[in-house]
N, C-alpha and C. Protein backbone atom coordinates (compact mmCIF):
# COMPACT_ATOMS: atom_id res chain seq x y z
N UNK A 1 0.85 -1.16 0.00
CA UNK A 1 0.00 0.00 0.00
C UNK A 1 0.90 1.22 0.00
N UNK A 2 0.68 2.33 -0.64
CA UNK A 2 0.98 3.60 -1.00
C UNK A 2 0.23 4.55 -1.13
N UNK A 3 0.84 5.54 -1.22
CA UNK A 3 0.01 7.12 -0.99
C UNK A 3 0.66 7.82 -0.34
N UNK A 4 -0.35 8.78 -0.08
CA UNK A 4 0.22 10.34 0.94
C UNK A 4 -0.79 10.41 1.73
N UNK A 5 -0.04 11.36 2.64
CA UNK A 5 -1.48 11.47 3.95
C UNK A 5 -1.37 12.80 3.54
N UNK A 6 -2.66 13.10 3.90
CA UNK A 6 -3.69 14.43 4.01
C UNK A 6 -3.81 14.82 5.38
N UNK A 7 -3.38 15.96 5.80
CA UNK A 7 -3.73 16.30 6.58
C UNK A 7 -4.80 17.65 6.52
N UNK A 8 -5.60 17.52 6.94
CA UNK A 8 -6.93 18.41 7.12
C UNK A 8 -7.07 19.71 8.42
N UNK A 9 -7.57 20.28 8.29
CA UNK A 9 -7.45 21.52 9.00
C UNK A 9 -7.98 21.44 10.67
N UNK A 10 -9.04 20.39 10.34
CA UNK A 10 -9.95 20.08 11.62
C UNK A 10 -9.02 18.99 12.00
N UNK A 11 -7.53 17.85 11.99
CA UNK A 11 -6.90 17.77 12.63
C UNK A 11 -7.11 15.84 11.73
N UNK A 12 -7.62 15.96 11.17
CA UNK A 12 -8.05 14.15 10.79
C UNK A 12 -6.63 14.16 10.03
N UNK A 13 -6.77 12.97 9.40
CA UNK A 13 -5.67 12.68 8.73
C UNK A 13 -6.53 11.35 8.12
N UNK A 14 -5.85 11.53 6.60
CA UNK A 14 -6.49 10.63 5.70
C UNK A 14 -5.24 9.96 4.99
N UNK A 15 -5.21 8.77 4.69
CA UNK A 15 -4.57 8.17 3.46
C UNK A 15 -5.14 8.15 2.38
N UNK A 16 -4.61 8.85 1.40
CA UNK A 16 -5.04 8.76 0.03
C UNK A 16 -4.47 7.70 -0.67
N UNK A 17 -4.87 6.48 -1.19
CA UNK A 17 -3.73 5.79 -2.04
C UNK A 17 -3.66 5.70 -3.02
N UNK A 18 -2.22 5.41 -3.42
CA UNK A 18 -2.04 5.41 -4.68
C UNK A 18 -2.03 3.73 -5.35
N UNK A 19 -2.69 3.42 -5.83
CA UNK A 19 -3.22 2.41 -6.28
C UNK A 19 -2.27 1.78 -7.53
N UNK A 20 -1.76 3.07 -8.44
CA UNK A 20 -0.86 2.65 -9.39
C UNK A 20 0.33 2.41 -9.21
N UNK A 21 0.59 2.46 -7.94
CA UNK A 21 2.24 2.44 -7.25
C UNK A 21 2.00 0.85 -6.75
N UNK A 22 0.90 0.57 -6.69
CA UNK A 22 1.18 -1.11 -5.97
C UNK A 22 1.31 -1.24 -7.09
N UNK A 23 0.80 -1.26 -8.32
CA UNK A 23 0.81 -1.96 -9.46
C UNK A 23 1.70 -1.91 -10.57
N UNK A 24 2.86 -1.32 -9.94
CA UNK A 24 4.28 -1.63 -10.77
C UNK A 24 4.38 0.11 -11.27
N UNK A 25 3.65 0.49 -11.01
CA UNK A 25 3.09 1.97 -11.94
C UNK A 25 2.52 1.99 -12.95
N UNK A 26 1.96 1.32 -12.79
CA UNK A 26 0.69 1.12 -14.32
C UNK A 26 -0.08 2.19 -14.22
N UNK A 27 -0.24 3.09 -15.07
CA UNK A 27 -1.02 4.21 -14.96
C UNK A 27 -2.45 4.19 -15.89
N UNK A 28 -2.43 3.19 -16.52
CA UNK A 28 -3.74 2.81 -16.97
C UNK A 28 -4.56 2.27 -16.17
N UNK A 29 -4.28 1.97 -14.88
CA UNK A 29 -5.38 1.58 -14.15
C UNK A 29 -5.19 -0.11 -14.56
N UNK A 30 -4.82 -0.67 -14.46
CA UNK A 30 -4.54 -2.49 -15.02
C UNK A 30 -3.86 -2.85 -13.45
N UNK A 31 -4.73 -3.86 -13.04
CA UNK A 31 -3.72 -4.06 -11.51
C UNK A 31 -2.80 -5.03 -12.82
N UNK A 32 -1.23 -5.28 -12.12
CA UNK A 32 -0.27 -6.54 -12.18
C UNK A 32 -0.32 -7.23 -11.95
N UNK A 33 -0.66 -8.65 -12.12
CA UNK A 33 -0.69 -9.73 -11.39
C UNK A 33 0.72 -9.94 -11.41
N UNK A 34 0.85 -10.66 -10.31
CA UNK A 34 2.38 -11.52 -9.83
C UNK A 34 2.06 -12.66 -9.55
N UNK A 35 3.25 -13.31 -9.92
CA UNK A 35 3.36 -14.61 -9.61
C UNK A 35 4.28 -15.15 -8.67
N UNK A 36 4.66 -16.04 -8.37
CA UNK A 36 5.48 -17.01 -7.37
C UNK A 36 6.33 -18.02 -8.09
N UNK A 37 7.75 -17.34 -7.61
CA UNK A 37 8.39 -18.30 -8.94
C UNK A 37 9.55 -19.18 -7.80
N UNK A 38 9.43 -20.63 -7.97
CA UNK A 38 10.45 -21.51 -7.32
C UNK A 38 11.55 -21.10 -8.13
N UNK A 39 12.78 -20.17 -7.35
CA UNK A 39 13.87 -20.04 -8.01
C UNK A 39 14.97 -21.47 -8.39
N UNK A 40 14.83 -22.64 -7.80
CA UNK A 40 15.66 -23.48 -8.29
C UNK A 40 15.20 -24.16 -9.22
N UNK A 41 14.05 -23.83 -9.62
CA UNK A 41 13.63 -24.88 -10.66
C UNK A 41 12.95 -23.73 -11.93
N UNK A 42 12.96 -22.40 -11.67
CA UNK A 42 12.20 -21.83 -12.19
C UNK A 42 10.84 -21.81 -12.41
N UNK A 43 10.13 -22.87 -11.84
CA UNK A 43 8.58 -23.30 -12.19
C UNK A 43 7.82 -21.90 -11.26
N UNK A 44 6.37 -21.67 -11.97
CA UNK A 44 5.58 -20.99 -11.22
C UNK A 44 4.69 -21.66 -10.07
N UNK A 45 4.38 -21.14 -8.75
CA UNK A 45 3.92 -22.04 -8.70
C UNK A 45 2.42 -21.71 -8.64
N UNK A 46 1.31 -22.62 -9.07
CA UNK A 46 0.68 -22.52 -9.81
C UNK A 46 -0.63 -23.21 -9.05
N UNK A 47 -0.62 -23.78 -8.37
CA UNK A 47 -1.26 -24.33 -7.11
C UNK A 47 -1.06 -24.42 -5.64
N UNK A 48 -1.97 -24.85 -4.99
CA UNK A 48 -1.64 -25.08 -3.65
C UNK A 48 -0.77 -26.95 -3.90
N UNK A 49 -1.49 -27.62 -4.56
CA UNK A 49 -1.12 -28.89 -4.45
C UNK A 49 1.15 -28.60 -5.34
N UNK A 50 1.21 -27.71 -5.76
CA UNK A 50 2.67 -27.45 -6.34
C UNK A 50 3.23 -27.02 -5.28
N UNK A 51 2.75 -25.75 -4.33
CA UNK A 51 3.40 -24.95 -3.64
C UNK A 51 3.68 -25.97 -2.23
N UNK A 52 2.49 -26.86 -2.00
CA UNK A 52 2.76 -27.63 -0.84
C UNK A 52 4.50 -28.81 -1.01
N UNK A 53 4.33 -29.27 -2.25
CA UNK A 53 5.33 -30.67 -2.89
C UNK A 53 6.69 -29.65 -2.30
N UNK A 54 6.38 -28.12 -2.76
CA UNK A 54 8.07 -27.45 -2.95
C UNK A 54 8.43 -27.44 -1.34
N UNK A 55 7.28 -26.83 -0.98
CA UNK A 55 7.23 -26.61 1.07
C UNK A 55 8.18 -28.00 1.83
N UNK A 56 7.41 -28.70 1.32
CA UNK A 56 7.73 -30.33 2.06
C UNK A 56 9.23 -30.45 1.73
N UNK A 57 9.40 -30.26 0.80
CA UNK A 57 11.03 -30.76 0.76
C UNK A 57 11.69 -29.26 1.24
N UNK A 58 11.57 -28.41 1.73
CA UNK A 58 12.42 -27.57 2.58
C UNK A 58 11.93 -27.80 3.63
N UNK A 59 11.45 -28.57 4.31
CA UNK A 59 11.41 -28.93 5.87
C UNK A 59 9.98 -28.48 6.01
N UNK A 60 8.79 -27.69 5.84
CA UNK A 60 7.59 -27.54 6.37
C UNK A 60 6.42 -28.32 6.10
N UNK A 61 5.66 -28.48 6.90
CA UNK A 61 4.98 -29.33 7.32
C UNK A 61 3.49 -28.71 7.42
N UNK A 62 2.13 -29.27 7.04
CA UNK A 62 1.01 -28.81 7.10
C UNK A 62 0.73 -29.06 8.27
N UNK A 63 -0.02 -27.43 8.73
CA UNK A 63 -0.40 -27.09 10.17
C UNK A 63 -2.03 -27.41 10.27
N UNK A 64 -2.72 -27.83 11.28
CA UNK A 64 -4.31 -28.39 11.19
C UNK A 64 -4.71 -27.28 12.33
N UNK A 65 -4.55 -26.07 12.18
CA UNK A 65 -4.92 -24.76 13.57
C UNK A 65 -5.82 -25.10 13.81
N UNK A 66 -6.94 -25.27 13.33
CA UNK A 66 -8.36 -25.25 13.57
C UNK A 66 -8.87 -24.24 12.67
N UNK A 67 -9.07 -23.33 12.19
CA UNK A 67 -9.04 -22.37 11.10
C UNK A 67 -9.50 -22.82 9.54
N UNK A 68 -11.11 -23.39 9.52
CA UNK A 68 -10.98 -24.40 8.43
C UNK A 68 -10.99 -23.22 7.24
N UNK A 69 -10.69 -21.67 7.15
CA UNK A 69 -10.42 -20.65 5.59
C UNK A 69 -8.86 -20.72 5.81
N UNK A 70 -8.04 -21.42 6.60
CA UNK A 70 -6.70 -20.90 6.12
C UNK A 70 -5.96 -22.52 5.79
N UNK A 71 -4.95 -22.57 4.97
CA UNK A 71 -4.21 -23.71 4.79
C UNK A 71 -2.94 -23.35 5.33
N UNK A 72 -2.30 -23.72 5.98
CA UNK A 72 -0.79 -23.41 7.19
C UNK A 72 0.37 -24.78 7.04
N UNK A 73 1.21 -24.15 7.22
CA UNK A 73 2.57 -24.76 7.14
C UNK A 73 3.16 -24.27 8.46
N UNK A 74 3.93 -25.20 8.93
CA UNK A 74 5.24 -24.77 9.93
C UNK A 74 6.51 -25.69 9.78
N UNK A 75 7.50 -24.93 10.81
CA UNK A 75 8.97 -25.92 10.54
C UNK A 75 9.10 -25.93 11.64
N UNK A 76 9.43 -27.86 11.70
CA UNK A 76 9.91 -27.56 13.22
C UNK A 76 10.82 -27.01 14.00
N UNK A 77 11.84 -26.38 12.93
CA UNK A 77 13.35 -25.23 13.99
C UNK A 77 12.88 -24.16 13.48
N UNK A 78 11.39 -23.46 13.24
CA UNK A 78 11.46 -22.61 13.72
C UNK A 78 9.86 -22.10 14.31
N UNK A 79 9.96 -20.82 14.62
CA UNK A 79 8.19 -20.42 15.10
C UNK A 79 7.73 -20.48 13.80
N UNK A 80 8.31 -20.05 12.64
CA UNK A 80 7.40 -19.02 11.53
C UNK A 80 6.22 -20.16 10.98
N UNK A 81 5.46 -19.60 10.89
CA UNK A 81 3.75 -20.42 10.24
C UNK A 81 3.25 -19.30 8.82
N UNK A 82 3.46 -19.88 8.05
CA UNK A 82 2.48 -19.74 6.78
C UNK A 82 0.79 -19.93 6.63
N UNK A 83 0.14 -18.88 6.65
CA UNK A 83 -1.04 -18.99 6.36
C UNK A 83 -1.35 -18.02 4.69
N UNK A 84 -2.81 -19.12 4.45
CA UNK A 84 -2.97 -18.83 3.03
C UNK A 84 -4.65 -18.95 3.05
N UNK A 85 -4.75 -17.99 2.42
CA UNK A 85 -6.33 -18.52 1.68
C UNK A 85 -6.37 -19.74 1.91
N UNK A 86 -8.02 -20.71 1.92
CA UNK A 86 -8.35 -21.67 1.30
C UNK A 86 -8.25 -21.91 0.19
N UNK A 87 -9.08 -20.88 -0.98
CA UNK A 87 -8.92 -20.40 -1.84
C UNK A 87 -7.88 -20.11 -2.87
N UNK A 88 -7.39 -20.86 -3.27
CA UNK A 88 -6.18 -20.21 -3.96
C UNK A 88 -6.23 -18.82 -4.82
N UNK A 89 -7.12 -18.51 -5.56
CA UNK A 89 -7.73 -17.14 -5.92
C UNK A 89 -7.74 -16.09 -5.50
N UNK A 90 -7.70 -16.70 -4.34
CA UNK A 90 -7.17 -15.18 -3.20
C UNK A 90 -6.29 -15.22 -3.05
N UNK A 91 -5.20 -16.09 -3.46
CA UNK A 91 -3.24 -16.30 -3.18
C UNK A 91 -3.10 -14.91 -3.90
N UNK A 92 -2.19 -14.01 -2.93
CA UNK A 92 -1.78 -12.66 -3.89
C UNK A 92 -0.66 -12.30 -3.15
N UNK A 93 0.00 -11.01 -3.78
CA UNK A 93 1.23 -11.01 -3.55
C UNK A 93 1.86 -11.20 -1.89
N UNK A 94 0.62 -10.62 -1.20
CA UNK A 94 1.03 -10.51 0.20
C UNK A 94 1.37 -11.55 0.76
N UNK A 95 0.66 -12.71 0.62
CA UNK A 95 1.15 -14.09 1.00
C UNK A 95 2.02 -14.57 0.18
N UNK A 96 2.54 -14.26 -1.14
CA UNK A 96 3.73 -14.58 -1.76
C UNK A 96 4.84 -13.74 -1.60
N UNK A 97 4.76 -12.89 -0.73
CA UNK A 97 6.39 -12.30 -0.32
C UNK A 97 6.46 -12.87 1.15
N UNK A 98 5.27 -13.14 2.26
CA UNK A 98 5.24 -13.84 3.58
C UNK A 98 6.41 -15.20 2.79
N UNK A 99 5.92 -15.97 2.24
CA UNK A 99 6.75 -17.32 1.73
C UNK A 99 8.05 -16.67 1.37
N UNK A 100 8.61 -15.55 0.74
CA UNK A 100 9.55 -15.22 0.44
C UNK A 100 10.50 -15.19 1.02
N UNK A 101 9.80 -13.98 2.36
CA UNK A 101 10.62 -13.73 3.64
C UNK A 101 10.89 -15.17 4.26
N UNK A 102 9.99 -16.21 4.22
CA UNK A 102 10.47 -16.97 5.38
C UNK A 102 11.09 -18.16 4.71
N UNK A 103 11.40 -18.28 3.65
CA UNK A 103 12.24 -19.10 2.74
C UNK A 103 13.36 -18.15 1.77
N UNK A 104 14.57 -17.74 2.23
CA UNK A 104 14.50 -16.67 1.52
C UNK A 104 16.41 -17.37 0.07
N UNK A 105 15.62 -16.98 -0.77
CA UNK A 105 16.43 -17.48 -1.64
C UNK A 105 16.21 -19.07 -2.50
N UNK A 106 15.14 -19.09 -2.19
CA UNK A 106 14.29 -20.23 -2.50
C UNK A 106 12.96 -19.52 -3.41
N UNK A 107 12.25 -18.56 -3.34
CA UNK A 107 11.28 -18.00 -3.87
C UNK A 107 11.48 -16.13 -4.29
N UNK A 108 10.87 -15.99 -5.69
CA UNK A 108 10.91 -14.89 -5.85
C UNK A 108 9.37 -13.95 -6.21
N UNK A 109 9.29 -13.65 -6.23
CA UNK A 109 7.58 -12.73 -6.31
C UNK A 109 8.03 -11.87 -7.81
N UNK A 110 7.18 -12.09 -9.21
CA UNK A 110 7.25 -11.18 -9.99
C UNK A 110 6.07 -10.87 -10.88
N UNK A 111 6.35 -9.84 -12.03
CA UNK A 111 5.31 -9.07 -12.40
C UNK A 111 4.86 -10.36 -13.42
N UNK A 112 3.81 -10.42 -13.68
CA UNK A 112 3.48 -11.51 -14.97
C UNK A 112 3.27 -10.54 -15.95
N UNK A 113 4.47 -10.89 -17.18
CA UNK A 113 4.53 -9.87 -18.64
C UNK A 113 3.69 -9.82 -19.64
């Protein structure tokens, strides 16, 4: 998220955002989709049933929280937990840079051309 704040006379304060700044700067108004790219293999990944196969072989493991809208991963050396949509449709960048950060050099987040 981006923008500027407004500040107003009566003391509020607003975020205005800028909507074309998430979106690479597309100024036509076109969101970007991004994708999720396994850097050792280059593949996208393209499902939950892909993204889980890549998870498993770096050590994480599907989490059962109780939470039947989220699908979760953890490792056992460390705290960090992955949560995701049920939904894969709702997989978007925010949960594909969360995987980034916590695998890092293993996954990259980019613009689809």
């Amino acid at each position: 998220m981006s923008g500027i704040w407004l500040f107003k006379t009566n003391g509020v304060i607003q975020l205005v955002e800028n909507t074309s700044a998430e979106h690479g700067g597309d100024h036509r108004g076109k969101a970007r989709r991004k994708v999720l790219i396994h850097l050792p293999t280059g593949q996208i990944v393209s499902s939950y049933t892909c993204l889980e196969q890549i998870l498993r072989g770096l050590g994480w493991e599907r989490y059962y929280g109780g939470d039947p809208e989220l699908f979760q991963f953890h490792k056992q050396s460390s705290i960090d937990l992955i949560s995701l949509p049920r939904d894969f449709s709702r997989f978007n960048s925010i949960y594909m840079y969360d995987i980034v950060v916590k695998n890092p050099n293993i996954f990259h987040v980019r613009d689809v051309v």
